[in-house]
Protein backbone atom coordinates (compact mmCIF):
# COMPACT_ATOMS: atom_id res chain seq x y z
CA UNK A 1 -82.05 -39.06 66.02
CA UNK A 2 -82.38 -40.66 62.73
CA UNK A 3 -85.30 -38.82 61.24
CA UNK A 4 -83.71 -35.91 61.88
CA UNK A 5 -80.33 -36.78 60.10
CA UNK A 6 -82.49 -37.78 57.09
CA UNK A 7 -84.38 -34.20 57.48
CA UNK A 8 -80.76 -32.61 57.16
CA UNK A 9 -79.67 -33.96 54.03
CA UNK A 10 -83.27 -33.11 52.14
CA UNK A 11 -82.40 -29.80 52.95
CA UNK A 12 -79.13 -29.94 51.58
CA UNK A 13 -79.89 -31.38 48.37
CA UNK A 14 -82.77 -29.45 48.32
CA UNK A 15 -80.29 -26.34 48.32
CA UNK A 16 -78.38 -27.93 45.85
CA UNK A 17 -80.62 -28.17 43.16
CA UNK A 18 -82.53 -24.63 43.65
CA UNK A 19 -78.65 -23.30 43.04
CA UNK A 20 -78.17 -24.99 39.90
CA UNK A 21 -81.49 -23.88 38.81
CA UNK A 22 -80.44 -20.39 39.75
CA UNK A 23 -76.99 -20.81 37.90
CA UNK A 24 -78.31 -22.43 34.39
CA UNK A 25 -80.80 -19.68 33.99
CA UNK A 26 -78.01 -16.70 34.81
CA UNK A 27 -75.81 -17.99 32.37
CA UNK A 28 -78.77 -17.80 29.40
CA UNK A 29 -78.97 -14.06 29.77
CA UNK A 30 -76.81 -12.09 26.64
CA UNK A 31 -73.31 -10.46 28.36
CA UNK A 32 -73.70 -6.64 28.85
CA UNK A 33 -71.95 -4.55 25.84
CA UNK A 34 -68.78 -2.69 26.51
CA UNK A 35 -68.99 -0.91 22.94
CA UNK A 36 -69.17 3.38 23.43
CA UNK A 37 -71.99 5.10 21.02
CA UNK A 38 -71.03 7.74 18.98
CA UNK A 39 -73.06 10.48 19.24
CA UNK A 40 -74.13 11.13 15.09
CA UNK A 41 -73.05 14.67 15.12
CA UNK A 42 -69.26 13.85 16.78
CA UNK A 43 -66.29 16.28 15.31
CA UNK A 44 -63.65 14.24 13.14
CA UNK A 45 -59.96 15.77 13.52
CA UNK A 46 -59.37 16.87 10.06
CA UNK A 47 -56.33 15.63 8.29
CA UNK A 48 -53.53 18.40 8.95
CA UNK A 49 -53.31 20.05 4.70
CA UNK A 50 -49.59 19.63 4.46
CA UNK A 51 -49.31 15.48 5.21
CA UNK A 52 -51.16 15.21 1.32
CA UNK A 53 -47.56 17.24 -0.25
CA UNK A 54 -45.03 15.13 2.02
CA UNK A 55 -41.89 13.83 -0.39
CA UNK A 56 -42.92 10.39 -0.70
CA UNK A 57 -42.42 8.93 -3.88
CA UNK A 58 -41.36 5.60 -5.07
CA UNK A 59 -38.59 6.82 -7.20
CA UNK A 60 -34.89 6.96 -5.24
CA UNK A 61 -33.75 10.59 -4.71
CA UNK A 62 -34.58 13.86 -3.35
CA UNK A 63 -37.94 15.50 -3.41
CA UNK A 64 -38.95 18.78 -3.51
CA UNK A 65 -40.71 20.23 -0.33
CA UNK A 66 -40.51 24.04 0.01
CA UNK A 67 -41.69 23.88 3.72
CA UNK A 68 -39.07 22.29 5.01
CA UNK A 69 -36.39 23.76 2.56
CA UNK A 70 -38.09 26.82 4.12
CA UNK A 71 -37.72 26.01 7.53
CA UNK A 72 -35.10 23.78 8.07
CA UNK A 73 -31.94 25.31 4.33
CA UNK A 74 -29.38 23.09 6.37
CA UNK A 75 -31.02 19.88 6.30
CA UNK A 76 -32.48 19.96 3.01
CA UNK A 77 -28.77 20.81 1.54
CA UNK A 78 -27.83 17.57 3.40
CA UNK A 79 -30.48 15.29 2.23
CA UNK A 80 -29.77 16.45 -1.18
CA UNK A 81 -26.34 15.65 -0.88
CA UNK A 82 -26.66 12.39 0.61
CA UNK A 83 -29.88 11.20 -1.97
CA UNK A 84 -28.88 13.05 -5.23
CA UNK A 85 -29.58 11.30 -8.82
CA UNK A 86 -27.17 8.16 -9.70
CA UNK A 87 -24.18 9.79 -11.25
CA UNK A 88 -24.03 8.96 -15.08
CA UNK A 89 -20.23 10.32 -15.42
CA UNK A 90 -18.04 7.60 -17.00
CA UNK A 91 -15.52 5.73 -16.38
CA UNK A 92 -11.77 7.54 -15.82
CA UNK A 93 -8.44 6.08 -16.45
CA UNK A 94 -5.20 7.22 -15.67
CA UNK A 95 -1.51 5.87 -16.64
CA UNK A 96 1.28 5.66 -14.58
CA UNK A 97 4.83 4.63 -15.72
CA UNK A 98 7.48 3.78 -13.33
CA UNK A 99 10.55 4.25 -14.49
CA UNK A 100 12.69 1.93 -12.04
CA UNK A 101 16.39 1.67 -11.80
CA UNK A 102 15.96 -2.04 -13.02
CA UNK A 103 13.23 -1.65 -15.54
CA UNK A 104 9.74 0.30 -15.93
CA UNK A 105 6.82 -0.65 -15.44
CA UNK A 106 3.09 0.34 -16.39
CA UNK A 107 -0.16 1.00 -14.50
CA UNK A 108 -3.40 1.25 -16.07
CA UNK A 109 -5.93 2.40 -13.54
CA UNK A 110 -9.75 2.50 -14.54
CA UNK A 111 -12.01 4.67 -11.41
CA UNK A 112 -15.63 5.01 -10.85
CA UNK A 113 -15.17 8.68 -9.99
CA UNK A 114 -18.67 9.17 -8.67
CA UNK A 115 -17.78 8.13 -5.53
CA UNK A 116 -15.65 10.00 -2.86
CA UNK A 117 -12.61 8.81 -2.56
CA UNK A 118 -13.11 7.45 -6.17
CA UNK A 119 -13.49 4.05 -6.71
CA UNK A 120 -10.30 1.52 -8.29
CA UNK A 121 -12.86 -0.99 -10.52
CA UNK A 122 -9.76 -2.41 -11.95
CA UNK A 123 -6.04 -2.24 -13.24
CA UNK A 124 -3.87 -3.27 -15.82
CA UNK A 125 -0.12 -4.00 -15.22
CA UNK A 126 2.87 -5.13 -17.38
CA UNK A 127 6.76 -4.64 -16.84
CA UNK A 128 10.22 -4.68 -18.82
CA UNK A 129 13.59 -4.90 -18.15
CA UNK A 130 15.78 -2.78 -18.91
CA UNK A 131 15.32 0.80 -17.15
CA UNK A 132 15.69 4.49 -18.80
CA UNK A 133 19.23 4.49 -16.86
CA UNK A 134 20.65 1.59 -18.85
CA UNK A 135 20.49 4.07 -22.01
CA UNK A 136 23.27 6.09 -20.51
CA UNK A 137 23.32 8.45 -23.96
CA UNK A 138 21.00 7.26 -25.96
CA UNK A 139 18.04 9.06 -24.89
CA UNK A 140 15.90 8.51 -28.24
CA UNK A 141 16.19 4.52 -27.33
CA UNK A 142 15.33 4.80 -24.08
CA UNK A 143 12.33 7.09 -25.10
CA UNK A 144 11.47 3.76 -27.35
CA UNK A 145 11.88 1.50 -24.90
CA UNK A 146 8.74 2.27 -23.22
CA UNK A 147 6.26 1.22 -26.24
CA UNK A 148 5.56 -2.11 -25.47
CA UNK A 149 4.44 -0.91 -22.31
CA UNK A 150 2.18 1.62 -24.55
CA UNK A 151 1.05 -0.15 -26.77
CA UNK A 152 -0.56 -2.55 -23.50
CA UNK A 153 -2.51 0.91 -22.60
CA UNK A 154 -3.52 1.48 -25.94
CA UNK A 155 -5.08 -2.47 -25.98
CA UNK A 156 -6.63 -1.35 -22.64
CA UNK A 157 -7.97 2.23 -22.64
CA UNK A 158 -11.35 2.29 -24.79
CA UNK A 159 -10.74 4.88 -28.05
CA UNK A 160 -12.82 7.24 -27.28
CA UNK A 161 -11.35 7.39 -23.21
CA UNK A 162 -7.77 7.87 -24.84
CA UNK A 163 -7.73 11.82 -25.29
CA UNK A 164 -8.98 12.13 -21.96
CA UNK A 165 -6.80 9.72 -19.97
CA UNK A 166 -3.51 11.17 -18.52
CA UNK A 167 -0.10 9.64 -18.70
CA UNK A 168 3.00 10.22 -16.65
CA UNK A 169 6.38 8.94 -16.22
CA UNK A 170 8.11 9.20 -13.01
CA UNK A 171 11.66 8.03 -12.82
CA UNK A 172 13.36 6.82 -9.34
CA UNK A 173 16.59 6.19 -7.84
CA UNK A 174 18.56 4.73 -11.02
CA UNK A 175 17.83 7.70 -13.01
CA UNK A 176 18.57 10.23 -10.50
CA UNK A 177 22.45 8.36 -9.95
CA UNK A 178 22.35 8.93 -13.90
CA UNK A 179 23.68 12.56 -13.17
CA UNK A 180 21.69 15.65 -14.17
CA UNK A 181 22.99 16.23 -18.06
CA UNK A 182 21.96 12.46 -19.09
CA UNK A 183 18.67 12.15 -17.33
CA UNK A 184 17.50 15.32 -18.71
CA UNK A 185 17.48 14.34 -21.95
CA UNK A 186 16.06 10.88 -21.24
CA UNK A 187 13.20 12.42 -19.69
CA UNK A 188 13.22 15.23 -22.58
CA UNK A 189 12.77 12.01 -25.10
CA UNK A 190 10.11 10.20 -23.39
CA UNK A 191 8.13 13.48 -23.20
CA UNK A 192 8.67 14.36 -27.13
CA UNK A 193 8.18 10.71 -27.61
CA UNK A 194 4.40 10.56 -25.59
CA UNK A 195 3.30 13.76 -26.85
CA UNK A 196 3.91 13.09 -30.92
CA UNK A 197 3.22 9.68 -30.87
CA UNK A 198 0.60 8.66 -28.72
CA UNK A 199 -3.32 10.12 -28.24
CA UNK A 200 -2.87 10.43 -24.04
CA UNK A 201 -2.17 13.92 -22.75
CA UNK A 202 1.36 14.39 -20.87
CA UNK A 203 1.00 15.02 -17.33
CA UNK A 204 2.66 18.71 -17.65
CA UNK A 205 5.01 20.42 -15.24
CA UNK A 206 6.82 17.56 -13.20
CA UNK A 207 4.53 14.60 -15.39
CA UNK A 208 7.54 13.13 -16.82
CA UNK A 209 10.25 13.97 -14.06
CA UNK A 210 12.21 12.36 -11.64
CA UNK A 211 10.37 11.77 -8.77
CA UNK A 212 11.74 13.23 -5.16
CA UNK A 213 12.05 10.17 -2.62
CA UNK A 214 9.76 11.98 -0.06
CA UNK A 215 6.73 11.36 -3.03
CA UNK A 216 7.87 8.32 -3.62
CA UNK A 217 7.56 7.36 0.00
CA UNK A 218 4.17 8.86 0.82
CA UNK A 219 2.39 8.03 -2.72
CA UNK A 220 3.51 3.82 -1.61
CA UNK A 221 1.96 4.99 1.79
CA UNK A 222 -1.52 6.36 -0.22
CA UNK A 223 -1.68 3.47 -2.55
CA UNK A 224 -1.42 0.54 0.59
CA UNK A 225 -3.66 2.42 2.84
CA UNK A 226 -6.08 3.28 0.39
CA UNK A 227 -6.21 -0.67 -0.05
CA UNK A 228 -6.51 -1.47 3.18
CA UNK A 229 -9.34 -0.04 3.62
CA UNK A 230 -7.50 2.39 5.81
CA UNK A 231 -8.12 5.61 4.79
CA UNK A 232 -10.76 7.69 2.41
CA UNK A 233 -13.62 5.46 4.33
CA UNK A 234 -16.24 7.16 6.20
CA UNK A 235 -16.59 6.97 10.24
CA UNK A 236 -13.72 7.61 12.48
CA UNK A 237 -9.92 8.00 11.71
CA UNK A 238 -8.33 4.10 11.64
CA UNK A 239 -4.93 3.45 12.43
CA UNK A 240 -3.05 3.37 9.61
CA UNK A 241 0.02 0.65 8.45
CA UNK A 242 3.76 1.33 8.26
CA UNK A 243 5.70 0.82 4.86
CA UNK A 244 8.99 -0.02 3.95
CA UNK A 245 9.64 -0.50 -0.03
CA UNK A 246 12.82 -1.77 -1.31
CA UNK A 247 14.33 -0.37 -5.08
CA UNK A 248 17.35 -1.27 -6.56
CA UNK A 249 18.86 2.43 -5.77
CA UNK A 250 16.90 3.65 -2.84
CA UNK A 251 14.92 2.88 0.33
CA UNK A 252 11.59 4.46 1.92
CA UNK A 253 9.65 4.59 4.84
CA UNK A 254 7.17 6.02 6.13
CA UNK A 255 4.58 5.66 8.71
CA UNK A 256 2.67 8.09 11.03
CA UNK A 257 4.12 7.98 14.54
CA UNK A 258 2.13 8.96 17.55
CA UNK A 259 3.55 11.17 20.35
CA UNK A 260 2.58 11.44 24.43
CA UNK A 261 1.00 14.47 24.55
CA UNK A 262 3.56 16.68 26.11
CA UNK A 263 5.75 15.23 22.45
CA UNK A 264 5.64 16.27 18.40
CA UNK A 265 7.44 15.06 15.55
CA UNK A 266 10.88 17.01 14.90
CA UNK A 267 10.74 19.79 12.02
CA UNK A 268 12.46 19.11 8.82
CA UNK A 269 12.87 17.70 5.94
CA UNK A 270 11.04 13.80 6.92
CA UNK A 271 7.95 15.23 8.01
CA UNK A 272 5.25 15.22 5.84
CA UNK A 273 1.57 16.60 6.11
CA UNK A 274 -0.96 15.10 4.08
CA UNK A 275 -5.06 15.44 3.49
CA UNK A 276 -6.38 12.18 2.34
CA UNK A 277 -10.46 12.42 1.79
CA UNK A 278 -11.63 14.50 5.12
CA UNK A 279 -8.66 13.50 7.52
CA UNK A 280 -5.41 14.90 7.86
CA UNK A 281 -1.85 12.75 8.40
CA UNK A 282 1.07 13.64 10.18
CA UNK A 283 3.79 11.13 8.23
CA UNK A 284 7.64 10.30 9.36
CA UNK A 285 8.89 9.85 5.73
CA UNK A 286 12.65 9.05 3.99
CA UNK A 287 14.13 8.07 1.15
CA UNK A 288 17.58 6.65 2.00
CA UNK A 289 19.44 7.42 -1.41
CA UNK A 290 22.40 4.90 -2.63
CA UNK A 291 20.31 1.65 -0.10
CA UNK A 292 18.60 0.04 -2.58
CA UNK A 293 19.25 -4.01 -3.03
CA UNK A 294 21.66 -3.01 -5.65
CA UNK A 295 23.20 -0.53 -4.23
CA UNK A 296 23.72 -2.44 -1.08
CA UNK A 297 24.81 -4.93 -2.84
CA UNK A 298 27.83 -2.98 -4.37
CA UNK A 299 28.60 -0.92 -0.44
CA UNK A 300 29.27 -4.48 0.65
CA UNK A 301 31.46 -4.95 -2.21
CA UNK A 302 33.13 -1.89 -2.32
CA UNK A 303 34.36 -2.80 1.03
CA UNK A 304 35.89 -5.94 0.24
CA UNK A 305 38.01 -3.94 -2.60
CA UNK A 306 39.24 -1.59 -0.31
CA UNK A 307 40.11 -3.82 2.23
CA UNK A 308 41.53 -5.77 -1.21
CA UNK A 309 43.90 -2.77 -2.27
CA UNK A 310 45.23 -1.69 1.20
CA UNK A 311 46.41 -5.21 1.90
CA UNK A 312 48.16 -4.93 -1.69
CA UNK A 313 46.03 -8.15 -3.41
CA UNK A 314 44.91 -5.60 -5.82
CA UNK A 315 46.90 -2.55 -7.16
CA UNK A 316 45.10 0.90 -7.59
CA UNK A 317 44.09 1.76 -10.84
CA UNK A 318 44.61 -1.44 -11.79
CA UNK A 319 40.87 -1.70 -13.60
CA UNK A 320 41.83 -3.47 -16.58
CA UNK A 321 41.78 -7.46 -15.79
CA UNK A 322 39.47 -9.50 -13.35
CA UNK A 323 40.21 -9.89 -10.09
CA UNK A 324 39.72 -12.74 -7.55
CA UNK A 325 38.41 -12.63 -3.95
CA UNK A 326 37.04 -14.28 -1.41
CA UNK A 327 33.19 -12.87 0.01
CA UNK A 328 31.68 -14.02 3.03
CA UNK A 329 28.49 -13.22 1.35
CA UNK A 330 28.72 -16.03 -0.70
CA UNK A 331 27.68 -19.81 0.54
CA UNK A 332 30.82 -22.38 0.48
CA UNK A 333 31.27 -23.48 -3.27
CA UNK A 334 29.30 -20.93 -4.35
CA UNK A 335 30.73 -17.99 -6.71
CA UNK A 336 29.98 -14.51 -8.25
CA UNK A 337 31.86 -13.90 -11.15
CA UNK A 338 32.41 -10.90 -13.28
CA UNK A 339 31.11 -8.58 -10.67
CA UNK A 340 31.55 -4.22 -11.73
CA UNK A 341 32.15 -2.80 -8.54
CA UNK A 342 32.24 1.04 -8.56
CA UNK A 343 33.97 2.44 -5.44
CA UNK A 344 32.90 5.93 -4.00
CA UNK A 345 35.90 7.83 -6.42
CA UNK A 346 34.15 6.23 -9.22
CA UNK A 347 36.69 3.66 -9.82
CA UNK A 348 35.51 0.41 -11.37
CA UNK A 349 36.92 -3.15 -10.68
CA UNK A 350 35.61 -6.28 -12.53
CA UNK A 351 35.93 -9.38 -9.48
CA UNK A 352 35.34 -12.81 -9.20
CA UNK A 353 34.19 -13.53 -5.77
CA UNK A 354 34.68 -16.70 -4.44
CA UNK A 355 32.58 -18.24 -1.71
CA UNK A 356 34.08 -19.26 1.62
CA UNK A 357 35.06 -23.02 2.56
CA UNK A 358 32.72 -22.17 5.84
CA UNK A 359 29.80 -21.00 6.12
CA UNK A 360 30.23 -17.11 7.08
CA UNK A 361 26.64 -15.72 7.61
CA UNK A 362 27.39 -13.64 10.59
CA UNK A 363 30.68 -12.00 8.81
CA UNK A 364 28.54 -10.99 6.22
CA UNK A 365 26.21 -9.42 8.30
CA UNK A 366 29.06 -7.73 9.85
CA UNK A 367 29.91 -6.33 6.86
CA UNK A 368 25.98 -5.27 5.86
CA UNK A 369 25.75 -3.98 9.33
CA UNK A 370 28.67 -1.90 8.27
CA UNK A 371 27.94 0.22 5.09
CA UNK A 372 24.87 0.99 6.96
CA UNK A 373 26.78 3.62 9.24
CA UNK A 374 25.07 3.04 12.18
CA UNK A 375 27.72 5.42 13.76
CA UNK A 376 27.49 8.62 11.76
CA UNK A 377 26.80 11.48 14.03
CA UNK A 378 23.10 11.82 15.04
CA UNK A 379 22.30 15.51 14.88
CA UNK A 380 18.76 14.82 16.21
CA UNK A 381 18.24 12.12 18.07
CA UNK A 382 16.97 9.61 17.74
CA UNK A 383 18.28 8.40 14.27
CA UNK A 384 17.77 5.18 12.18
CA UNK A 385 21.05 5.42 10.14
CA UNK A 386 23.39 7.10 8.24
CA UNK A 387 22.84 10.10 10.84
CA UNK A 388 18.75 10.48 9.74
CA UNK A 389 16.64 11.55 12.22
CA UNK A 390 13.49 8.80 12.70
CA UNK A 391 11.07 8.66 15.57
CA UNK A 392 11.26 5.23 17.21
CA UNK A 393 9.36 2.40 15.96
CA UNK A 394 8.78 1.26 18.77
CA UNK A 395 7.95 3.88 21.09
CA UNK A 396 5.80 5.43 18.44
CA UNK A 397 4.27 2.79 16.47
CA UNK A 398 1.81 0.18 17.94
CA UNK A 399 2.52 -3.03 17.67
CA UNK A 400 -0.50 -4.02 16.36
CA UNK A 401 -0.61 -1.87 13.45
CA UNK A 402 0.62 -3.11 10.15
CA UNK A 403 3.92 -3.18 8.70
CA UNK A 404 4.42 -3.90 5.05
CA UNK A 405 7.44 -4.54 3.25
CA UNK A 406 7.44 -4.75 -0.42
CA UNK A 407 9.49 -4.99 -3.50
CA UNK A 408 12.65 -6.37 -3.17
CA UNK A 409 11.80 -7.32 0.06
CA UNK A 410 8.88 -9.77 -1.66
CA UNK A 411 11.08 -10.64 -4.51
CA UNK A 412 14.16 -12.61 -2.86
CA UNK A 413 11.65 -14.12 -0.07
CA UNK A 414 9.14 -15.51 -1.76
CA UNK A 415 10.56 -17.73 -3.73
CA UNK A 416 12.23 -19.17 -0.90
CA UNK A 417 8.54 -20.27 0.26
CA UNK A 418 8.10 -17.53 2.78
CA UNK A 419 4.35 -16.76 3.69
CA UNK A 420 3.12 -13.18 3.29
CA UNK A 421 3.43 -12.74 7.07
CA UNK A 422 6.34 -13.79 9.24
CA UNK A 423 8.58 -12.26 11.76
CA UNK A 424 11.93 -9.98 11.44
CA UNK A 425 13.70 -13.14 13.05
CA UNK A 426 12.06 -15.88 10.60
CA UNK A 427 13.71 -13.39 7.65
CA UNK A 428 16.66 -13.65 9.70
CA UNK A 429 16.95 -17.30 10.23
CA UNK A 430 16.50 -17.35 6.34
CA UNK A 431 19.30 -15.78 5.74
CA UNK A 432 21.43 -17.97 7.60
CA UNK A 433 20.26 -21.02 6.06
CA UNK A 434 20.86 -19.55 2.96
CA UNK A 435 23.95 -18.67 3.63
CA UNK A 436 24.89 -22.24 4.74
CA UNK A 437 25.55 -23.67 1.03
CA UNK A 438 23.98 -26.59 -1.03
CA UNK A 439 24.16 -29.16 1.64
CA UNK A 440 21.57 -26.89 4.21
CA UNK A 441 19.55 -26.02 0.89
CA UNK A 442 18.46 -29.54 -0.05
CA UNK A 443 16.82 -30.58 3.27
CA UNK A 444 15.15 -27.57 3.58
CA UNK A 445 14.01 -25.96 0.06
CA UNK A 446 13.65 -29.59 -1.96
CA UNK A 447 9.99 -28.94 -0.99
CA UNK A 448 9.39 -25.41 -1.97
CA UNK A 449 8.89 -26.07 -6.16
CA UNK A 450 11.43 -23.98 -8.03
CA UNK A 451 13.10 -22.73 -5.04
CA UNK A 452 16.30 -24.93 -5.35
CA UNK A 453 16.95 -23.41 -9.20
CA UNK A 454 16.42 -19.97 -8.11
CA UNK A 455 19.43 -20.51 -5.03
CA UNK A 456 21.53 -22.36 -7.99
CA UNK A 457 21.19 -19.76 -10.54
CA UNK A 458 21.65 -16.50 -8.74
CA UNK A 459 24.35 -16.30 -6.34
CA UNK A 460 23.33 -12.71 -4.65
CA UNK A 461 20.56 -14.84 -2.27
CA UNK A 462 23.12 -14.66 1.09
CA UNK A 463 24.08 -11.43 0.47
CA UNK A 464 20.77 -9.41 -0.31
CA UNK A 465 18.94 -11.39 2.49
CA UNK A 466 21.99 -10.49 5.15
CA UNK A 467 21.08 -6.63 3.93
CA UNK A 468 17.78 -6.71 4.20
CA UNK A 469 17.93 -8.18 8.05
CA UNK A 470 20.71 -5.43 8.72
CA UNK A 471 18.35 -2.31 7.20
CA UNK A 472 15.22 -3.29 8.75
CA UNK A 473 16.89 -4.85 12.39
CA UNK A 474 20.30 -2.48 12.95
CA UNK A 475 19.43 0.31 10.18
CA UNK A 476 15.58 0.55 11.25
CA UNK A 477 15.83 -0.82 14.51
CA UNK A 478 12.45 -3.20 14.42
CA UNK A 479 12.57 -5.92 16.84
CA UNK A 480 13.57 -9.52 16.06
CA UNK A 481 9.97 -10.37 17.55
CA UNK A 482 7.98 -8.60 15.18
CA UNK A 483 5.77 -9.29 12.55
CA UNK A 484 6.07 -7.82 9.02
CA UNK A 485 3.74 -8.46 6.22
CA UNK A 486 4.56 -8.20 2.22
CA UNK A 487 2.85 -9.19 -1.04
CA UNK A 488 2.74 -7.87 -4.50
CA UNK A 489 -1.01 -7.21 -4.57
CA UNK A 490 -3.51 -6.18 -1.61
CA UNK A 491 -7.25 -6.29 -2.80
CA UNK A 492 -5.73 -7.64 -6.15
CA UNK A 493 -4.71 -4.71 -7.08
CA UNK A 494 -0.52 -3.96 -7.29
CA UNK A 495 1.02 -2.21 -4.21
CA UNK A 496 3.33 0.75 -4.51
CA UNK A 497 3.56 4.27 -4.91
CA UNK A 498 1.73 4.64 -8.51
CA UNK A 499 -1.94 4.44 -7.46
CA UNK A 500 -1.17 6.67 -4.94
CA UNK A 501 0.27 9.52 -7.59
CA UNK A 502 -2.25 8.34 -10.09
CA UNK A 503 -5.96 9.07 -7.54
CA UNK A 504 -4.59 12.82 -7.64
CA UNK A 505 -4.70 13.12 -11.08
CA UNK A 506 -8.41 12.49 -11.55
CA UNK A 507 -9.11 16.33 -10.62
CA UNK A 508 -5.74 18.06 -11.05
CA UNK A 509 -5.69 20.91 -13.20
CA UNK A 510 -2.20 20.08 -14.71
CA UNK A 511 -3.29 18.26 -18.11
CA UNK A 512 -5.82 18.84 -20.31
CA UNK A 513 -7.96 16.53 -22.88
CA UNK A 514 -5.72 16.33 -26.27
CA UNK A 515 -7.98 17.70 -29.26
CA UNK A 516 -8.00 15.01 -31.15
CA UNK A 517 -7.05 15.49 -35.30
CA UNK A 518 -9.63 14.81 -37.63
């Protein structure tokens, strides 16, 4: 059995090595080539004649190629439109004066107008106090009022930009309360005044005029949109923000409701259409004439006089000494003195008004609540105030667009350390601390740097604040709960309605270049 178990495993090893023999000289041999010949006398595709005139170039821009401008007119015309040559047109300024019932102020606007909407590169602002209105008469001084402010856009506007650069003067609430015969020949003056005396060319037709409220609504509505970003951009329509702006006369708002299908927007006198850029706007606007700060100021008063002279504690007519009376619109130990208030027959009374030994927040917004005539008959539902019609805020404005209130509405809150955001019911809890008196005013504003001196020097801080929580709460009707925005500047440029009336003028056909005198 042995030999043959040792006869096995030769042949196994014999069979062994022959393989490896077999597998060391199979590996030696050169791998078979996968390359294809070409046969010498193969046809090349040729190169197609048109690919050697393609418009490529290296230089930005639109080239000439007459096969496809040929074949294809449309989308050549677009391509050209889209890749023409940088524009080389320069720089264009425009100058807006705002002739405010408190004082006027000036906008210096500077564009890069070769883009679409044009482009605000900058702006120069200054202000003065007093306004045109304050001239009464003297329409030659109030035309000469306004050079300081001049003089600023002659420091800004380069020389040889000055004949081209437009200037216009539009006047607001103050003016318009002037009465027709005065403000005429205010407005008369400042035009004789711009057009003799300074290189700019006058705006003509309505370029130094009162403006209507309903343009000074929508042009505030342009110029914070326009900011924002909101309109004039390309892609699709964006929701657009609400704005409320405050004057010492008057009142605005406008916004652009949206309606269930089966709904539309009342005809009349509020509703505005507008083409901004390539989209169109469907605005609520108002002016509320005789609601400014200052004019509120004086309903509230006027009310307190009346109630004053039919208890007896002043006789009619009686216009000739100072008067005392107690406001709850005033904090405890706080007084106005030498107050003018004009009733609605014109009458004027000079008062004292004495501040209350209690705080009386919530009288006074009784009485700002009041003048605000939340009860006047409503001839088209629904309506805001005063009997004016007004879509609902909140049915027809999302909460989550923007609402910005400005001016006045900035002026007396900020100050008081308000941020730029905060809700209707932070403005109203405010005005209740306000209200409260020197005691309240140390624990909470002895933190807010210069706050305390502004509270101590002017004693209209209850009173304005009360208003401006009745107009935008009972007047508007905006929810406690929601949040309003304000500022003096979005994009660091100023908010209100002069951009807005000033982007119009870079293509309007109502001024021309002054020839300039050798």
């Amino acid at each position: 059995m042995a030999p043959i178990f040792r006869n096995y495993r030769f042949a196994i090893g014999a069979f062994a090595v022959i393989m490896l023999i077999l597998l060391i000289k199979t590996s030696s041999i050169d791998p078979p080539s996968i390359a294809r010949t070409v046969t010498p006398n193969a046809s090349i595709p040729k190169t197609p004649e048109d690919i050697s005139i393609l418009p490529v170039n290296d230089e930005p821009g639109y080239l000439q190629d007459s096969k496809t401008e040929q074949n294809y007119p449309e989308l050549a015309d677009a391509v050209k439109s889209q890749t023409s040559q940088t524009c080389s047109e320069e720089h264009k300024y425009v100058i807006m004066i705002d002739a405010g019932s408190t004082g006027s102020r000036v906008h210096i606007y500077k564009f890069d107008v070769c883009t679409s909407p044009p482009t605000l590169l900058d702006e120069k602002f200054d202000m003065l106090e007093p306004g045109l209105s304050s001239f009464d008469t003297d329409s030659v001084g109030a035309a000469n009022s306004l050079d300081p402010l001049l003089k600023v856009a002659m420091n800004y506007v380069p020389i040889k930009a000055r004949s081209c650069t437009p200037v216009a003067v539009k006047a607001t609430a103050g003016l318009r309360l002037l009465g027709d015969a005065k403000s005429s020949k205010i407005l008369s003056a400042v035009r004789d005044h711009l057009e003799k005396d300074y290189p700019f060319p006058v705006v003509e037709g309505d370029g130094v005029s009162i403006m209507g409220g309903d343009e000074e609504g929508v042009f505030a509505w342009i110029t914070t949109n326009y900011l924002l970003g909101n309109i004039g951009a390309n892609g699709p329509k964006l929701p657009t923000a609400a704005v409320f702006d405050l004057g010492g006369g008057s009142t605005q708002i406008v916004f652009e409701p949206t309606f269930p299908i089966n709904e539309k927007m009342v005809d009349g006198e509020h509703k505005f259409d507008l083409k901004f850029g390539d989209e169109n706007y469907t605005l609520y606007q108002f002016s509320h004439l005789g609601y400014g700060l200052k004019e509120g100021r004086n309903k509230v008063n006027s009310v307190l006089v009346e109630n004053a002279l039919k208890d007896g504690k002043i006789l009619k007519g009686d216009n000739t000494k100072t008067h005392q009376l107690s406001s709850p619109c005033l904090p405890p130990k706080v007084n106005a003195t030498n107050e003018k208030v004009t009733l609605e027959s014109k009458e004027t009374y000079t008062i004292d008004f004495i501040g209350p030994d209690e705080p009386s927040g919530a009288q006074c917004r009784f009485l700002t609540d009041e003048i605000l005539n939340k009860d006047a008959q409503c001839q088209s539902p629904p309506c805001s105030f005063n009997g004016v019609h007004q879509p609902s805020l909140v049915r027809t404005f999302k909460e989550s667009n923007d609402i910005y209130i400005f001016s006045y509405f900035y002026d007396r809150t900020r100050p008081l350390g308000m941020p730029l955001s905060f809700t209707l019911n932070e403005l109203n809890d405010l005005a209740r601390i306000v209200c409260k008196g020197e005691e309240t005013w140390n624990s909470v504003f002895s933190g807010i740097a210069g706050s305390l001196d502004e509270l101590e020097s002017d004693s209209h801080f209850c009173l304005d604040l009360s208003f401006q929580v009745s107009l935008l709460h009972t007047g508007y009707d905006i929810p406690l709960q929601r949040e309003l925005r304000t500022g003096k500047k979005i994009a660091n440029k100023e908010i209100g309605w002069c951009l807005g009336a000033s982007l119009p003028l870079l293509k309007a056909d109502n001024w021309k270049c002054k020839i300039q005198s050798a």
